[in-house]
PDB file of N, CA and C in Angstrom:
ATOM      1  N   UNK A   1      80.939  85.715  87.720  1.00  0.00           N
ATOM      2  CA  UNK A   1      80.868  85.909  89.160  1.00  0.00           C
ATOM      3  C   UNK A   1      82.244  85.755  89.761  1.00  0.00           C
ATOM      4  N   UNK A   2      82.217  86.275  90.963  1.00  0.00           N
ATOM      5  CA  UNK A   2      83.520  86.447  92.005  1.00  0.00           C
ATOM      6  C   UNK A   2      83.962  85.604  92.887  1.00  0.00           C
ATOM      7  N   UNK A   3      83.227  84.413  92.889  1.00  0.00           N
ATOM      8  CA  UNK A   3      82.946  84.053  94.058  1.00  0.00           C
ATOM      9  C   UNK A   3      84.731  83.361  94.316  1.00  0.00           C
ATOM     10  N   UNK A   4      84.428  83.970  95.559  1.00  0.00           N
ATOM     11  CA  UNK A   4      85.754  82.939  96.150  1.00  0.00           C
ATOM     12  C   UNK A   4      87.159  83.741  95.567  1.00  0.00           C
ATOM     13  N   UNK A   5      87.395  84.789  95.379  1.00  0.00           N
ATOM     14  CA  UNK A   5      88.456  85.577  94.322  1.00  0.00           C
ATOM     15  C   UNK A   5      88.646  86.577  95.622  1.00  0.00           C
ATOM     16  N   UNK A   6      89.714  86.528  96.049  1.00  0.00           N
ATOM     17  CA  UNK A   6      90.038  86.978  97.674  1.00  0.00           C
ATOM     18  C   UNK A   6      90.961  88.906  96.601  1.00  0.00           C
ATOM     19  N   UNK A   7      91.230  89.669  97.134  1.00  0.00           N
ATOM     20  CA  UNK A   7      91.622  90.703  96.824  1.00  0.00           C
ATOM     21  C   UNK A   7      91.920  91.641  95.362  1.00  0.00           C
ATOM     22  N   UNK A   8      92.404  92.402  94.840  1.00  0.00           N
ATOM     23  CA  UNK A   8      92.094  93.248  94.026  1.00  0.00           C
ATOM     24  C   UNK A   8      93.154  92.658  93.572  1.00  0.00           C
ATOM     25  N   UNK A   9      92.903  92.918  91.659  1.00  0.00           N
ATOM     26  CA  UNK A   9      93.828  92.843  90.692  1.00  0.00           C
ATOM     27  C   UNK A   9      94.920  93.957  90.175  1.00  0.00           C
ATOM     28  N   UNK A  10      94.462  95.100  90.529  1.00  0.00           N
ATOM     29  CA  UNK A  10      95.941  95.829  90.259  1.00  0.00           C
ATOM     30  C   UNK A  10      96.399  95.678  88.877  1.00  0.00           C
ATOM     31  N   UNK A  11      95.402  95.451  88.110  1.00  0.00           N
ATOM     32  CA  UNK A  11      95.829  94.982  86.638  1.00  0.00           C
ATOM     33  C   UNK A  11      97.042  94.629  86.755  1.00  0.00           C
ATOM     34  N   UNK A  12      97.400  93.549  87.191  1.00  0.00           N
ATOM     35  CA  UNK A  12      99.126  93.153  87.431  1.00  0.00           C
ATOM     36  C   UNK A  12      98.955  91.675  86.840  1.00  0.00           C
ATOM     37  N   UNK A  13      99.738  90.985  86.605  1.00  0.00           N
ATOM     38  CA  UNK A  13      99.807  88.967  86.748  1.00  0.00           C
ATOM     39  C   UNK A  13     100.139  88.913  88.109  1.00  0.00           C
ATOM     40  N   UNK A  14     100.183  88.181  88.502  1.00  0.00           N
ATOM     41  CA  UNK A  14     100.285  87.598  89.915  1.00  0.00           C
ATOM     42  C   UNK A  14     101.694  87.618  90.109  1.00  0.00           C
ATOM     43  N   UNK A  15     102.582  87.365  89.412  1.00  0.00           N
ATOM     44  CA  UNK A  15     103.965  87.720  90.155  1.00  0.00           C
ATOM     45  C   UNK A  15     104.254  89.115  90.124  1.00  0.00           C
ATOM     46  N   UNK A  16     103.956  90.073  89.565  1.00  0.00           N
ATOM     47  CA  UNK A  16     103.844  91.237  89.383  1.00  0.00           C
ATOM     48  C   UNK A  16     103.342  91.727  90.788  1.00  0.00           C
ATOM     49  N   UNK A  17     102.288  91.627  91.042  1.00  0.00           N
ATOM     50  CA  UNK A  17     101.644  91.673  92.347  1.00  0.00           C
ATOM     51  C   UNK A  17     101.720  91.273  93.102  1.00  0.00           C
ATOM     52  N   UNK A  18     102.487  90.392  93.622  1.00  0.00           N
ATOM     53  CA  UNK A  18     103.542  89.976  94.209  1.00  0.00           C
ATOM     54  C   UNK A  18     104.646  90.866  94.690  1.00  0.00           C
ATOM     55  N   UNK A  19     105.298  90.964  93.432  1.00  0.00           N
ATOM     56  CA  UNK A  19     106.677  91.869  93.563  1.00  0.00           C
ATOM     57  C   UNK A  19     106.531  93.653  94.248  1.00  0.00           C
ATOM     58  N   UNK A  20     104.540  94.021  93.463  1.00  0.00           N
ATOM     59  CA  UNK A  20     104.590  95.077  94.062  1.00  0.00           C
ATOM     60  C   UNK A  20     104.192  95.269  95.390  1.00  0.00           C
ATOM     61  N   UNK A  21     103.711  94.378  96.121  1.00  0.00           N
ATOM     62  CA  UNK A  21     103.052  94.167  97.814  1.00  0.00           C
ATOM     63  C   UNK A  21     104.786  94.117  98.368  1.00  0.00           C
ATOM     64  N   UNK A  22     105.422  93.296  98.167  1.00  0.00           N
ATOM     65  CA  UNK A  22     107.032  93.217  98.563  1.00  0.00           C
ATOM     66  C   UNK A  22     107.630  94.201  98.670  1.00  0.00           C
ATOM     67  N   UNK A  23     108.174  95.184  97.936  1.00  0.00           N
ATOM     68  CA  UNK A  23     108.667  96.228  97.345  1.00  0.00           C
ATOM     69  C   UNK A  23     107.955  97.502  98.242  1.00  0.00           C
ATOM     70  N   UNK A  24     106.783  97.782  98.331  1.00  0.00           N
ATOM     71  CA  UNK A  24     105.563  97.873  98.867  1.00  0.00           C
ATOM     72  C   UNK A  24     105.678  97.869 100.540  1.00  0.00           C
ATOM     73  N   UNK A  25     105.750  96.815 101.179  1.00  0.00           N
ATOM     74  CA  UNK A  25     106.101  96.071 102.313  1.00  0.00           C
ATOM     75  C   UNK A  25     107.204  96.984 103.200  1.00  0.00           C
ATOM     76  N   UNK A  26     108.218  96.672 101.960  1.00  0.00           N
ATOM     77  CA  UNK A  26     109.342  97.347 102.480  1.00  0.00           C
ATOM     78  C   UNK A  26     109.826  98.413 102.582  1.00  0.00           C
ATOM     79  N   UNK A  27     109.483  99.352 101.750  1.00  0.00           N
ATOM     80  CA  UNK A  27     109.430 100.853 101.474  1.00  0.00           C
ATOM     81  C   UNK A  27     108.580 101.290 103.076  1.00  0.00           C
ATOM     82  N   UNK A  28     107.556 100.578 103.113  1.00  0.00           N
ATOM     83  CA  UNK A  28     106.784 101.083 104.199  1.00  0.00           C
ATOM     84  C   UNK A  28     107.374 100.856 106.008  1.00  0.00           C
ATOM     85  N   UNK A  29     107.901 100.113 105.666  1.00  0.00           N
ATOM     86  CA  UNK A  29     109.114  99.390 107.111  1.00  0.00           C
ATOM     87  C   UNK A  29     109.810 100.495 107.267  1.00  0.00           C
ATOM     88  N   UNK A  30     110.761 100.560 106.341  1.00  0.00           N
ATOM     89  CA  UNK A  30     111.569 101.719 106.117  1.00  0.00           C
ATOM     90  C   UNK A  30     111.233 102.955 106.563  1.00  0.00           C
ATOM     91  N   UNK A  31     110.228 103.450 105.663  1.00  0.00           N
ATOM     92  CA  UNK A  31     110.234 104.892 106.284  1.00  0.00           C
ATOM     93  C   UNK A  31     109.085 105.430 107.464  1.00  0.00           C
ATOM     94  N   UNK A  32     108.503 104.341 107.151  1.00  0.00           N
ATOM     95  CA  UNK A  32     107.389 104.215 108.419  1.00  0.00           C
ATOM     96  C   UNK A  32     105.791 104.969 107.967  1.00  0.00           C
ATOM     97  N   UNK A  33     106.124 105.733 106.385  1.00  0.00           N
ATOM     98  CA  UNK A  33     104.757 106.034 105.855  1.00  0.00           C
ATOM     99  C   UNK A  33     105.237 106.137 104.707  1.00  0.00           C
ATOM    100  N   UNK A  34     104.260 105.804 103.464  1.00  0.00           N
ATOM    101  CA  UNK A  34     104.433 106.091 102.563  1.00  0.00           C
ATOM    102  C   UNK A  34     102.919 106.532 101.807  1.00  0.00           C
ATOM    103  N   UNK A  35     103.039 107.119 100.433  1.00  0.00           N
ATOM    104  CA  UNK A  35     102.170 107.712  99.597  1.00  0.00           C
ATOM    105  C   UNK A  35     101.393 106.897  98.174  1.00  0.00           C
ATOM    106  N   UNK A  36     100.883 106.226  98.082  1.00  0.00           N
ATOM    107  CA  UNK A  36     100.397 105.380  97.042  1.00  0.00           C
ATOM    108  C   UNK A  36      98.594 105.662  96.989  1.00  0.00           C
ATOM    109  N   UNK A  37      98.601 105.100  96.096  1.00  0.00           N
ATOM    110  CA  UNK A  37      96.806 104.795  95.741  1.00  0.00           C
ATOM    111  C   UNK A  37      95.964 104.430  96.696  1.00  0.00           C
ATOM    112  N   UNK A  38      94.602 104.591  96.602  1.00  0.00           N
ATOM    113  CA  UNK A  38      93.565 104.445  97.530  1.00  0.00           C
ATOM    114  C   UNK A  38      93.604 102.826  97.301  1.00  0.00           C
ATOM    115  N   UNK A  39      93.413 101.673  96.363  1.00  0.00           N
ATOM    116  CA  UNK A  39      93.339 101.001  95.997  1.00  0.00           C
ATOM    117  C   UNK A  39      94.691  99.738  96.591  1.00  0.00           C
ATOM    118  N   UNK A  40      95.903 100.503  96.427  1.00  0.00           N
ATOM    119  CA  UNK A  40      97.147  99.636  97.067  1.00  0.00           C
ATOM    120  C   UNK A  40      97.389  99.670  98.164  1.00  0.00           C
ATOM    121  N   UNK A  41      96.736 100.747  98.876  1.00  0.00           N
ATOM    122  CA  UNK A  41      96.876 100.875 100.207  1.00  0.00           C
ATOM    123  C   UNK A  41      95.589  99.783 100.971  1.00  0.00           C
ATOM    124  N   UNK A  42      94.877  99.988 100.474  1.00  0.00           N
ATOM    125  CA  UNK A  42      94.242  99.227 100.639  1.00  0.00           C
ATOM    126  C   UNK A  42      94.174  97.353 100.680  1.00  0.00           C
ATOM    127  N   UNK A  43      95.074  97.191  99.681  1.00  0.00           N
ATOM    128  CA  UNK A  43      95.703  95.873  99.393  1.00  0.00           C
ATOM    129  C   UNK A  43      96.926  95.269 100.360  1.00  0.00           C
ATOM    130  N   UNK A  44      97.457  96.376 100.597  1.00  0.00           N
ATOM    131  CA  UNK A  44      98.650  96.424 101.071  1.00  0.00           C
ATOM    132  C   UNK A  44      98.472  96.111 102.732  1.00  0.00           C
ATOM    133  N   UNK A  45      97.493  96.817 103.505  1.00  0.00           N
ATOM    134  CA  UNK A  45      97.691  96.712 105.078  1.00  0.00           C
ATOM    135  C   UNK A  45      97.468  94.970 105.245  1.00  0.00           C
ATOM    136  N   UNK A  46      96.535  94.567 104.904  1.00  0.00           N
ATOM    137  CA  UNK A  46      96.293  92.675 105.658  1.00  0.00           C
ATOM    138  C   UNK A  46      97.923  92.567 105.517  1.00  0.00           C
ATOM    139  N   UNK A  47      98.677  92.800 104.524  1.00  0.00           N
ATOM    140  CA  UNK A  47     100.226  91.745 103.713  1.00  0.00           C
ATOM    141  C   UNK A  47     101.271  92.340 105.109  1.00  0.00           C
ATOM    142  N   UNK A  48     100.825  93.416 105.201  1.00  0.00           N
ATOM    143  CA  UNK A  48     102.002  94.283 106.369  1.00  0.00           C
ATOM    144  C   UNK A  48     101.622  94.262 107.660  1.00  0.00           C
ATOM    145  N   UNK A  49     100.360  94.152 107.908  1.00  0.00           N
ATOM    146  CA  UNK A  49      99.999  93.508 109.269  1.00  0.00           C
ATOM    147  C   UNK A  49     100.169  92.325 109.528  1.00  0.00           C
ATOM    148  N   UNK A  50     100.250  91.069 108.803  1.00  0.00           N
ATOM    149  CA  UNK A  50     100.523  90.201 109.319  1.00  0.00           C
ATOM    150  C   UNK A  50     102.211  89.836 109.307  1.00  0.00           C
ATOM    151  N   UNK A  51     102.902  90.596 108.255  1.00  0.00           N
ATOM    152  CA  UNK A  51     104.605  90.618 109.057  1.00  0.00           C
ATOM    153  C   UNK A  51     104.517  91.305 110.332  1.00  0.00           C
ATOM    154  N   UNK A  52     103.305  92.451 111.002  1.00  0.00           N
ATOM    155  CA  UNK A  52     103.821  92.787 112.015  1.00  0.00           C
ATOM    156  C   UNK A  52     103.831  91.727 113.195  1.00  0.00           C
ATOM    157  N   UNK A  53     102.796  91.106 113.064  1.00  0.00           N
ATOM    158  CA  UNK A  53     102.125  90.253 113.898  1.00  0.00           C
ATOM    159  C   UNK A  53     103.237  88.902 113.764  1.00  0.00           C
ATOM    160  N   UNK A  54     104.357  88.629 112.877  1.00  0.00           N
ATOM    161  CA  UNK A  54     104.956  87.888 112.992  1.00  0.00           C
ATOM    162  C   UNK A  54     106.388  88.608 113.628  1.00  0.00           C
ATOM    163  N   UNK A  55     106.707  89.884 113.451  1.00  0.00           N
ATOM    164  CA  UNK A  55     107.417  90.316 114.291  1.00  0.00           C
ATOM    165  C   UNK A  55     107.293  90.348 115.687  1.00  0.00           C
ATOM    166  N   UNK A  56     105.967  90.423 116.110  1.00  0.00           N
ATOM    167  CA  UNK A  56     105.637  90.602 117.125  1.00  0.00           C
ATOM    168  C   UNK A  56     105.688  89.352 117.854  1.00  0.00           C
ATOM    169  N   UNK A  57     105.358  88.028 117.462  1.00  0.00           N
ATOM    170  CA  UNK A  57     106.622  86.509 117.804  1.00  0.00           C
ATOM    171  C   UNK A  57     107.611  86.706 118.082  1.00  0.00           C
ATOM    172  N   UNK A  58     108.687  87.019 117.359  1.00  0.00           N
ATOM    173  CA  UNK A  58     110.267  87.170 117.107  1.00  0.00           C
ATOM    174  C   UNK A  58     111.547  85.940 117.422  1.00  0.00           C
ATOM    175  N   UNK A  59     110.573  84.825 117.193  1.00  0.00           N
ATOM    176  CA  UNK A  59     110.961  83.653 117.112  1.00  0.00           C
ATOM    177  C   UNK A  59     111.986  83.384 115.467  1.00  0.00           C
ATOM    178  N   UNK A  60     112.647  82.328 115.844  1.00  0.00           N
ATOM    179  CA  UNK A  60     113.494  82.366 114.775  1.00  0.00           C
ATOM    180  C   UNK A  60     112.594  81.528 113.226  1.00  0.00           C
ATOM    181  N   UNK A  61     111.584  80.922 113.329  1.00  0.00           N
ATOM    182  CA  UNK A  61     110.421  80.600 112.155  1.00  0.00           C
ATOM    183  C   UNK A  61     109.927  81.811 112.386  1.00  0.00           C
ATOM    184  N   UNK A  62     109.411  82.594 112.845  1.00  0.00           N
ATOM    185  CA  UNK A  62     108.569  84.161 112.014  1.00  0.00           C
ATOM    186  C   UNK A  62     109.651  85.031 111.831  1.00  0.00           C
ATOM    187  N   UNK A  63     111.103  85.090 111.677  1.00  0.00           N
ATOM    188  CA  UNK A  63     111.797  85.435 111.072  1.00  0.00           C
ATOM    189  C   UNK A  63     111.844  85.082 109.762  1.00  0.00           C
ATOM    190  N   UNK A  64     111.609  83.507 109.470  1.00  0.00           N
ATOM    191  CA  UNK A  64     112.459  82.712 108.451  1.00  0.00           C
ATOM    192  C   UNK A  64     111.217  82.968 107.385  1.00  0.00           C
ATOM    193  N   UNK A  65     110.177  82.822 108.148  1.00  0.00           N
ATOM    194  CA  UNK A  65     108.778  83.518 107.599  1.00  0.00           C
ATOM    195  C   UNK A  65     108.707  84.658 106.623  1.00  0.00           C
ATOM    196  N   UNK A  66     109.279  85.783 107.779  1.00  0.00           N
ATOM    197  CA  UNK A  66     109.204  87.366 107.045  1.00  0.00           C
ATOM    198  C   UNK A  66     110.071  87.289 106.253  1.00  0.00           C
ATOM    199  N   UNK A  67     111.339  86.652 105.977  1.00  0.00           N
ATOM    200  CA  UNK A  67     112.354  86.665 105.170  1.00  0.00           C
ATOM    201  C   UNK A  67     111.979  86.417 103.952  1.00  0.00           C
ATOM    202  N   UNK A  68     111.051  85.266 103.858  1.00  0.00           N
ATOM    203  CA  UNK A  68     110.654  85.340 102.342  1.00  0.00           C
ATOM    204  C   UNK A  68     109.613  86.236 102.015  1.00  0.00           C
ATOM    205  N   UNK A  69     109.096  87.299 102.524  1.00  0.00           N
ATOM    206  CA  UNK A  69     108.684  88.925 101.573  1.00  0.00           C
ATOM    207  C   UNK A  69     109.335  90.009 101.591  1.00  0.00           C
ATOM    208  N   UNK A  70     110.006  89.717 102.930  1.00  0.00           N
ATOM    209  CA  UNK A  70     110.952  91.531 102.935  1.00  0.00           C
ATOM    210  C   UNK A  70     112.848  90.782 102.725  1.00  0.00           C
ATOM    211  N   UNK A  71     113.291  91.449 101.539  1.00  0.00           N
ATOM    212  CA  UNK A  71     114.347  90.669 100.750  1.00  0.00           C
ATOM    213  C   UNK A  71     116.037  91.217 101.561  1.00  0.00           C
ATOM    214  N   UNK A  72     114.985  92.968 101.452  1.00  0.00           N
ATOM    215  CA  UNK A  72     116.178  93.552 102.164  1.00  0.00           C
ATOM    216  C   UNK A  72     116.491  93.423 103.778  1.00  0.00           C
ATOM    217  N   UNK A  73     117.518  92.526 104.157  1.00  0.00           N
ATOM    218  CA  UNK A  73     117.912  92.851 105.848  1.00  0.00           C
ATOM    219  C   UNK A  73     117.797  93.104 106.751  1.00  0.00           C
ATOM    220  N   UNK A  74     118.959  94.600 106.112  1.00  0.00           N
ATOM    221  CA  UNK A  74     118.007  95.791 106.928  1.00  0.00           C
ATOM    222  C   UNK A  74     116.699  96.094 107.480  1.00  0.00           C
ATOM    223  N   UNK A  75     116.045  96.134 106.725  1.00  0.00           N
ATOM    224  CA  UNK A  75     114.404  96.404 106.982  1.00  0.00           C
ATOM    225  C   UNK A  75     113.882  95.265 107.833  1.00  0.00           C
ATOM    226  N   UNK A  76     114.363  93.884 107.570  1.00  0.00           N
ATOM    227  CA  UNK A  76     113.537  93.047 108.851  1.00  0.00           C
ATOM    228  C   UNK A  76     114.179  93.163 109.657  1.00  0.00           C
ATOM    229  N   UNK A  77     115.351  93.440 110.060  1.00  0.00           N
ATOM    230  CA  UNK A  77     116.224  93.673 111.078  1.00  0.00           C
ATOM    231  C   UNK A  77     115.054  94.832 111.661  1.00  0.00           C
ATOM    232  N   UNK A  78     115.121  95.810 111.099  1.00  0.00           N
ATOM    233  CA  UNK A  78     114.139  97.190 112.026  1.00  0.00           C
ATOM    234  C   UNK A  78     113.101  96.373 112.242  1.00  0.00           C
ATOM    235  N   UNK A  79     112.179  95.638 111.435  1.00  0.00           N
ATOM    236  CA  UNK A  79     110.914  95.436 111.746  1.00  0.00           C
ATOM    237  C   UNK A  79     110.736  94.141 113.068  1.00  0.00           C
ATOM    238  N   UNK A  80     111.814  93.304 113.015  1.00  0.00           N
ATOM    239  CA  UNK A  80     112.284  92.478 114.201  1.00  0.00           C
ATOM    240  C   UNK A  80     112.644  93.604 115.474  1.00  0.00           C
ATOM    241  N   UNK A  81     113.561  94.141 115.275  1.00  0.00           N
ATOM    242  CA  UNK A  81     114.104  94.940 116.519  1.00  0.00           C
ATOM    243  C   UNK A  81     112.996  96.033 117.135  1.00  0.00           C
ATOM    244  N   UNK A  82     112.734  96.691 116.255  1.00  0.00           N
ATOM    245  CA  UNK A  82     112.003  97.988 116.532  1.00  0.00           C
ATOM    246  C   UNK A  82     110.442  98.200 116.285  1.00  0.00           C
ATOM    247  N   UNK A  83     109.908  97.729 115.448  1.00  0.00           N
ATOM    248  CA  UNK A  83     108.716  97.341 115.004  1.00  0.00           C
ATOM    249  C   UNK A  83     107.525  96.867 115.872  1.00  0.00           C
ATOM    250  N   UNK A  84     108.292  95.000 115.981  1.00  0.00           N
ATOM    251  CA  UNK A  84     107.862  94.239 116.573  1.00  0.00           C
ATOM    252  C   UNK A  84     107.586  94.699 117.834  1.00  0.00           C
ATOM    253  N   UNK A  85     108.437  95.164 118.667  1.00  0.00           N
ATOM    254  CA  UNK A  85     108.322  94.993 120.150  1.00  0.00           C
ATOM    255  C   UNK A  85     107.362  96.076 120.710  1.00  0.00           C
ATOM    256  N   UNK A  86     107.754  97.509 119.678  1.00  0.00           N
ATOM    257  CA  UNK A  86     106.711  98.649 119.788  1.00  0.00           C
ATOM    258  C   UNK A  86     105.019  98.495 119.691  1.00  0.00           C
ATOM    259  N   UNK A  87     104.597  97.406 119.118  1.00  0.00           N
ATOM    260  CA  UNK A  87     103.480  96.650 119.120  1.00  0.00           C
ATOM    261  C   UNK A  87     102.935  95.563 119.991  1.00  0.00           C
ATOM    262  N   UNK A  88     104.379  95.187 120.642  1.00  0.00           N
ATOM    263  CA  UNK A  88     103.978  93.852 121.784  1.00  0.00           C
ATOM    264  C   UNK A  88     102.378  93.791 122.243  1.00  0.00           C
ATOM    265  N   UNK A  89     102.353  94.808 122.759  1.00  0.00           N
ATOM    266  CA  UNK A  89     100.305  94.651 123.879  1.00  0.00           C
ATOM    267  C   UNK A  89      99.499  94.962 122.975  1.00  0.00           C
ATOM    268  N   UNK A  90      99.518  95.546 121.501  1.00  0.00           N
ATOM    269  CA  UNK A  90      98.529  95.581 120.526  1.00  0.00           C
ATOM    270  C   UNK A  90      98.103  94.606 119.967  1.00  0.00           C
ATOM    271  N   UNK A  91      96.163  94.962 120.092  1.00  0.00           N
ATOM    272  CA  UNK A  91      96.248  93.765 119.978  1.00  0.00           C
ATOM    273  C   UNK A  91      95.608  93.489 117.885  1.00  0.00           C
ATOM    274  N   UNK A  92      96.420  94.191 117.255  1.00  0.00           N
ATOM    275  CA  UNK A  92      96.300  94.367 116.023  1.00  0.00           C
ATOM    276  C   UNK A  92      95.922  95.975 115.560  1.00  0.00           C
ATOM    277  N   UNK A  93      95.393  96.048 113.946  1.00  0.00           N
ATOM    278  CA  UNK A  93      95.293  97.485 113.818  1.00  0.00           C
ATOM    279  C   UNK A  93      97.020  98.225 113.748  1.00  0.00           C
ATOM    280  N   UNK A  94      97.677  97.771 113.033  1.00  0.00           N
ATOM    281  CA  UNK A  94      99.107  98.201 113.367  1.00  0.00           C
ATOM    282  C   UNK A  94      99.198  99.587 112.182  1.00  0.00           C
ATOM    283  N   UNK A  95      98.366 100.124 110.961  1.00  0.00           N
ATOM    284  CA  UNK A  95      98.660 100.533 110.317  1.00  0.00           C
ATOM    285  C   UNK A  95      97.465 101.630 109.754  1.00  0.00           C
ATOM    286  N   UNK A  96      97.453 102.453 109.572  1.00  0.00           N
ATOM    287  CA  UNK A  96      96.428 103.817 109.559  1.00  0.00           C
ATOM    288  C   UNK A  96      96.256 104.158 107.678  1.00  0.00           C
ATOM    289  N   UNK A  97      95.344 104.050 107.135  1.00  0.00           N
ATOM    290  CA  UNK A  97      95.272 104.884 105.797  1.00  0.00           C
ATOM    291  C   UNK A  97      94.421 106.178 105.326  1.00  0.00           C
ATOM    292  N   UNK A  98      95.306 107.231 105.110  1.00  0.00           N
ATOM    293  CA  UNK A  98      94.160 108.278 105.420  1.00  0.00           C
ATOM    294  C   UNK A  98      94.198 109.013 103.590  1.00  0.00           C
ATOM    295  N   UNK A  99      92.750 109.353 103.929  1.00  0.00           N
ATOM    296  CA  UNK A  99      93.259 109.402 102.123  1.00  0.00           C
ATOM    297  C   UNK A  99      93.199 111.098 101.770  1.00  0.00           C
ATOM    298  N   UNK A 100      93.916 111.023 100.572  1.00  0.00           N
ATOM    299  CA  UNK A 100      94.421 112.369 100.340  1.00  0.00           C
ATOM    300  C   UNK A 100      93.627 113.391  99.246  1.00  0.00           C
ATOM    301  N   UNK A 101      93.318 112.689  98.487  1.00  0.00           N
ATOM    302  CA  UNK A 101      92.555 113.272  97.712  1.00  0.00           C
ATOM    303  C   UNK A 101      92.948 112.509  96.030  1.00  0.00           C
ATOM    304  N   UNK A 102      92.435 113.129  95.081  1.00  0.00           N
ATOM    305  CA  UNK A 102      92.885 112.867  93.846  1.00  0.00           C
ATOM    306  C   UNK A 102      94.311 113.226  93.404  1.00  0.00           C
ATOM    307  N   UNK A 103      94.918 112.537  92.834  1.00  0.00           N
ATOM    308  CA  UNK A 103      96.179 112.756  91.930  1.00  0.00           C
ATOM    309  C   UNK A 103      96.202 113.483  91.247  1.00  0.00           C
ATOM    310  N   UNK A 104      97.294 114.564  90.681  1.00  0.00           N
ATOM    311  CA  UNK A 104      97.057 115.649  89.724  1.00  0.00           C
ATOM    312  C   UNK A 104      96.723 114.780  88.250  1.00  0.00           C
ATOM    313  N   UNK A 105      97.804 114.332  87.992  1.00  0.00           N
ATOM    314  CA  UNK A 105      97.704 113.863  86.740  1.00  0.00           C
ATOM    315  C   UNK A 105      97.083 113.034  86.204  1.00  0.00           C
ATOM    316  N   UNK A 106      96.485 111.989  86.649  1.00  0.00           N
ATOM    317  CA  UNK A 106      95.422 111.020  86.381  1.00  0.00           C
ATOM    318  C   UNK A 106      93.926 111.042  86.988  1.00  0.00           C
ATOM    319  N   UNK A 107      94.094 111.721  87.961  1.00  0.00           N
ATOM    320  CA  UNK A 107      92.840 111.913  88.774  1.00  0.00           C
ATOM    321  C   UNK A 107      92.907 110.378  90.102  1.00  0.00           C
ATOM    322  N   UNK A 108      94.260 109.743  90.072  1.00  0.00           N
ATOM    323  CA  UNK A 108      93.972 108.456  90.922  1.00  0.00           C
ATOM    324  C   UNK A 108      93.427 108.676  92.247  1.00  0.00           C
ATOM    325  N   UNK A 109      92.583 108.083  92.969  1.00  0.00           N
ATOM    326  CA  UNK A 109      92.516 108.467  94.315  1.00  0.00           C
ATOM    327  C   UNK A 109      93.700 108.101  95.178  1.00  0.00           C
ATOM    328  N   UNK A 110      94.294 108.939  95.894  1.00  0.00           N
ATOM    329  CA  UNK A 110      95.768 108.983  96.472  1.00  0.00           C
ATOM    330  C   UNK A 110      95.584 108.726  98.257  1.00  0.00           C
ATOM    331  N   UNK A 111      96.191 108.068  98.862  1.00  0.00           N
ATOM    332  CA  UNK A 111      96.143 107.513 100.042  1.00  0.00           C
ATOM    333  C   UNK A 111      97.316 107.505 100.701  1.00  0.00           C
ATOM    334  N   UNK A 112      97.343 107.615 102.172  1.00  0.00           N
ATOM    335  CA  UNK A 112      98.703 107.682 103.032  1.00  0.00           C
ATOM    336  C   UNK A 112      98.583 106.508 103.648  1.00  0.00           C
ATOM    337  N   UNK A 113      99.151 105.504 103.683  1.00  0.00           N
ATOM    338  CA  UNK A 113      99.520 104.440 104.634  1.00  0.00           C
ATOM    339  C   UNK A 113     100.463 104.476 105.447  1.00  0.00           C
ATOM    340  N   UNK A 114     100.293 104.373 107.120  1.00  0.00           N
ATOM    341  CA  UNK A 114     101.901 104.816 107.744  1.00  0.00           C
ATOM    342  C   UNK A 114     101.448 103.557 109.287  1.00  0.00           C
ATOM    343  N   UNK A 115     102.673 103.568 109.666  1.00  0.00           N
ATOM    344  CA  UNK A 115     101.935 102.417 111.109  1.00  0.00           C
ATOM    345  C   UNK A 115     101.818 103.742 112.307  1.00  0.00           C
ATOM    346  N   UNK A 116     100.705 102.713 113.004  1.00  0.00           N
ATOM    347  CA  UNK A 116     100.160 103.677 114.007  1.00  0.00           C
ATOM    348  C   UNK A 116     101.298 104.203 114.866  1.00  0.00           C
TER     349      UNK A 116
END
């Protein structure tokens, strides 16, 4: 049984899955949508909504906060400056997944994650 086993395995170890929600995180800051699995996208919005929602603070602890998942700078710099504030009166829901269909080569189910 499951009980009590909060999100999907990703056949990963836990730092693995880790590294890929991070990586993940930030790619998505960046370009503002990206293309992955029905499954990671899925994993992925709670981890990136709640950096938005700490951007959306912009206090110097929900900085010090976001700093330890998004590694690169840059990217919390945008997600502090530009991100955050573009969300101020929302009151959550920061991120849309629309799905695409199957993958050629594996058949994966393929998904768009991008912020609203």
């Amino acid at each position: 049984m499951r009980h009590r086993k909060k999100g999907r395995n990703l056949s990963r170890s836990p730092s693995h899955r880790r590294a890929l929600l991070r990586n993940m995180a930030t790619s998505l800051f960046r370009h503002e949508r990206i293309r992955t699995t029905t499954a990671r996208a899925r994993e992925l919005r709670p981890y990136a909504e709640r950096l938005v929602t700490l951007a959306r603070r912009g206090d110097l602890h929900a900085r010090r906060q976001a700093a330890r998942r998004i590694a690169d700078r840059e990217v919390l710099g945008k997600l502090f400056d530009e991100i955050g504030p573009r969300y101020a009166d929302r009151p959550g829901g920061y991120t849309r997944i629309l799905k695409l269909g199957p993958r050629k080569g594996d058949a994966a189910d393929m998904a768009l994650i991008e912020l609203v």
